[in-house]
Protein backbone atom coordinates (compact mmCIF):
# COMPACT_ATOMS: atom_id res chain seq x y z
CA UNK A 1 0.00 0.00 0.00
CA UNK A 2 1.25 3.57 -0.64
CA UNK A 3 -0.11 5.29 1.88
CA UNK A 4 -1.80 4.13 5.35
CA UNK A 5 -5.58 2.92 4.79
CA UNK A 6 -5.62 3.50 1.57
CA UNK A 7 -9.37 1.88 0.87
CA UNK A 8 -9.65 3.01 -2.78
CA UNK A 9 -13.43 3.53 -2.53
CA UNK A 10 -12.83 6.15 0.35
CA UNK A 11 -9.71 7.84 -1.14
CA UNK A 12 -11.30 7.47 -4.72
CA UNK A 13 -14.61 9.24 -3.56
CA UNK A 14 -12.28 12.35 -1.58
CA UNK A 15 -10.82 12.65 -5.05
CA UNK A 16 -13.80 12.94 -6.98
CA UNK A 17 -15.10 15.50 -4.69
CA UNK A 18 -12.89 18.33 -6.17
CA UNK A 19 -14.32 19.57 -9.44
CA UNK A 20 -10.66 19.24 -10.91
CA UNK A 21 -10.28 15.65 -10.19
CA UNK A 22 -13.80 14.92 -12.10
CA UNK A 23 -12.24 16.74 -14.97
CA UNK A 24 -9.05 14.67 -15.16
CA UNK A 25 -10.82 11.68 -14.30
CA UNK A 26 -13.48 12.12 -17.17
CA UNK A 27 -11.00 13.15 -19.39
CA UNK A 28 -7.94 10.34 -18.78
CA UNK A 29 -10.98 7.78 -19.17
CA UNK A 30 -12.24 9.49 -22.09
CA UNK A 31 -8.92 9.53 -23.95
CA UNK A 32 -7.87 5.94 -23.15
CA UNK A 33 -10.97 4.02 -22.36
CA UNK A 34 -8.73 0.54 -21.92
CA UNK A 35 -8.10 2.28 -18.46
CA UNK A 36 -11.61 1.63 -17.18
CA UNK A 37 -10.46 -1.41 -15.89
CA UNK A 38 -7.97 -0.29 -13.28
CA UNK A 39 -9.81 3.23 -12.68
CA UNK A 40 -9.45 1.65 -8.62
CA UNK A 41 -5.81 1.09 -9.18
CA UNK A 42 -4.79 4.72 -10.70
CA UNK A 43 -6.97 6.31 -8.21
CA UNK A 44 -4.80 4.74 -5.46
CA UNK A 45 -2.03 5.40 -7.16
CA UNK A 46 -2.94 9.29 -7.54
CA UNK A 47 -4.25 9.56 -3.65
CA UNK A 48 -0.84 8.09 -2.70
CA UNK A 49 0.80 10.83 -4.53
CA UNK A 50 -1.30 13.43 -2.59
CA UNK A 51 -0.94 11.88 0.69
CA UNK A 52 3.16 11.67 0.54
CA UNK A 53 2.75 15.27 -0.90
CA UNK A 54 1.03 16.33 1.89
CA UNK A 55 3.30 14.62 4.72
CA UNK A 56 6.14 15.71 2.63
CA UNK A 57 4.73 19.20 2.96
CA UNK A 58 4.34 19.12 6.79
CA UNK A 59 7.19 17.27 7.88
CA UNK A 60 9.78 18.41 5.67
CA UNK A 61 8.42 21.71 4.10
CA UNK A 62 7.59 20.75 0.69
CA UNK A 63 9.10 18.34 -2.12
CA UNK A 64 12.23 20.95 -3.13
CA UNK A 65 12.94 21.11 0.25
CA UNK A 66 12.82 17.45 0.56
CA UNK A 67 14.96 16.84 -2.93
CA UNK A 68 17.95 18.61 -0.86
CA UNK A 69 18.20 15.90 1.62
CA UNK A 70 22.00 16.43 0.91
CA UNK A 71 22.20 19.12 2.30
CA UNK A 72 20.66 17.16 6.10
CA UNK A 73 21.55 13.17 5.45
CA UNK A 74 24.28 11.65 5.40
CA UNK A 75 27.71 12.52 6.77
CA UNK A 76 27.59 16.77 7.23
CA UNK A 77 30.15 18.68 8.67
CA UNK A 78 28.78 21.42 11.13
CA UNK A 79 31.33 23.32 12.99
CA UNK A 80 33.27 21.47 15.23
CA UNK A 81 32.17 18.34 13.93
CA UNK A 82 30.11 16.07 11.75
CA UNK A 83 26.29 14.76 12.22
CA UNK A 84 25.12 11.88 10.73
CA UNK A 85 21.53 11.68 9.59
CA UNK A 86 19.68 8.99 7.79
CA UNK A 87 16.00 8.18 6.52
CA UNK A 88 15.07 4.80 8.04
CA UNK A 89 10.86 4.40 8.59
CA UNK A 90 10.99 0.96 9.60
CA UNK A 91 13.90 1.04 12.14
CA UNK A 92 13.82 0.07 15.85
CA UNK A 93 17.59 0.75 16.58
CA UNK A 94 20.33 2.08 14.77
CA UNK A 95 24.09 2.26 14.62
CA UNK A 96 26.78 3.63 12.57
CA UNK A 97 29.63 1.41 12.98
CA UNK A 98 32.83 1.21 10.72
CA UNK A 99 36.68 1.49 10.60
CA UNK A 100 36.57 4.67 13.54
CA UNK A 101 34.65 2.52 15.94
CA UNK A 102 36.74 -0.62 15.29
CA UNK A 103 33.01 -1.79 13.91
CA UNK A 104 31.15 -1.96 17.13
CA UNK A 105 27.41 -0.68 18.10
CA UNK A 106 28.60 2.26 20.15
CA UNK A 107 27.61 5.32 17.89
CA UNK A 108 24.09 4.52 18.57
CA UNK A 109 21.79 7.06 16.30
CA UNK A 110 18.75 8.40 18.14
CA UNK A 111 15.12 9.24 16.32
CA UNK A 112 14.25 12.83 15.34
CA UNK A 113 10.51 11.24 14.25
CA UNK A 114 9.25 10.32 10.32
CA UNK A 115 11.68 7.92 10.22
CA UNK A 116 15.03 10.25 11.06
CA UNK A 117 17.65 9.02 12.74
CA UNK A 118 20.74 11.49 13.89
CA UNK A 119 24.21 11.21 15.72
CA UNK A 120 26.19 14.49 16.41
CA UNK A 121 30.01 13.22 15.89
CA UNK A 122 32.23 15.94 17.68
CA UNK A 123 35.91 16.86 16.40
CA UNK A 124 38.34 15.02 18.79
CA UNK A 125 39.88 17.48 21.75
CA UNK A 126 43.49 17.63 18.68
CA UNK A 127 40.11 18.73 16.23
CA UNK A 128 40.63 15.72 13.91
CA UNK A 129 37.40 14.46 12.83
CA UNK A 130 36.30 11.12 14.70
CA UNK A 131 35.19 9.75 11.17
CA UNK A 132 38.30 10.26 9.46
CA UNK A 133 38.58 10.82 5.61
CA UNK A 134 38.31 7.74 3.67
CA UNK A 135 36.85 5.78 6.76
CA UNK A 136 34.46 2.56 5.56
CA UNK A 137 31.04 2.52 7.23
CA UNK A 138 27.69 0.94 7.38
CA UNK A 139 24.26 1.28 8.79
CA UNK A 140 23.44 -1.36 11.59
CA UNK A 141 19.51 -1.56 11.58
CA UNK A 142 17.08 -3.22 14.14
CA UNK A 143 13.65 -3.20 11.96
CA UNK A 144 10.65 -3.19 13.24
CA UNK A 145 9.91 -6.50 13.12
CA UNK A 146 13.19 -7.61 15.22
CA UNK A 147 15.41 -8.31 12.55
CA UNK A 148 19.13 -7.08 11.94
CA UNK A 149 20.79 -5.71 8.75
CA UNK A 150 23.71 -3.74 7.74
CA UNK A 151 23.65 -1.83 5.36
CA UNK A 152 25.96 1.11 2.74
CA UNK A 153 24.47 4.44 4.40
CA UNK A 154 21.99 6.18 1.41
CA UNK A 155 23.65 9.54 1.08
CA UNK A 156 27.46 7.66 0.56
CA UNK A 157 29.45 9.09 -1.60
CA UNK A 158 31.58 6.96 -1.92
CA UNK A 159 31.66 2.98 -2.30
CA UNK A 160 34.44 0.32 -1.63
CA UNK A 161 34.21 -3.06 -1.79
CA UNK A 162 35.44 -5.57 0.36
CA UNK A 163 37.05 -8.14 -2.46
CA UNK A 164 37.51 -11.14 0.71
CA UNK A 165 33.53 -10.74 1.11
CA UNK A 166 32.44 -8.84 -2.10
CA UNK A 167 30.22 -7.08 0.10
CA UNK A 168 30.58 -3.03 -0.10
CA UNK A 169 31.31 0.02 2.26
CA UNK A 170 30.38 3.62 2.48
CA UNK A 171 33.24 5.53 2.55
């Protein structure tokens, strides 16, 4: 499902309620009438558009806003250090572990809510960066459901892979 219950009758009669939506309906139909058919299906599909538009819009201030997640996820450097952030809906738990933390679970990530996770990474007391440059590192998630995966954070740059496992790092 794209969006939560998304009972096409209900979303496709909120749709057709807007004199616009009658227009384009009438018309889409009109032009390719082989579409009748799945009129339930393309109605879901357009009221899951408009719902993620509309949670877009009030959690992250609109889709351009959104689009520059570069500019919040991943690995950002912020004065006198880095923070990590990372878009994870279904996640329990999760860690950043990799070369800096000799690979371990203790740069646990903590949830900002709709499915962001953050960890503030301060400069060392010298002011080298904890994550060094050219440091491998993964995602450790605990889904929802209970179980474990690591994975190459989203907003990498950078990928290496491990040629003894074949299996690939953020860097």
């Amino acid at each position: 499902r794209l969006f939560p219950d998304s009972s096409t009758s209900v979303h496709r009669s909120t749709a057709l309620s807007t004199p616009g939506a009658i227009a384009m309906a009438l018309r889409i139909f009109e032009i390719d009438p082989m579409l009748q058919g799945v009129q339930g299906q393309i109605w879901e599909r357009v009221n899951g558009y408009r719902w993620w538009k509309g949670e877009l819009q009030e959690k992250e201030g609109g889709l351009e806003k959104f689009a520059e997640g570069y500019k919040t996820f991943g690995l950002v450097r912020q004065g006198d250090g880095v923070t990590y952030r990372e878009w994870l809906p279904n996640a329990r738990q999760v860690f950043l572990a990799g070369e800096f933390n000799n690979w371990s679970n203790d740069t646990p990530l903590s949830s900002e809510g709709f499915g962001r996770w953050v960890v503030r990474l301060p400069d060392r007391a010298d002011g080298t960066p904890v994550v060094p440059h050219r440091c491998q590192l993964k995602v450790r998630i605990e889904t929802n459901d209970g179980h474990w995966v690591e994975r190459v954070p989203a907003w990498t740059r950078v990928a290496w892979q491990d040629h003894s496992t074949n299996l690939f790092n953020g860097v």
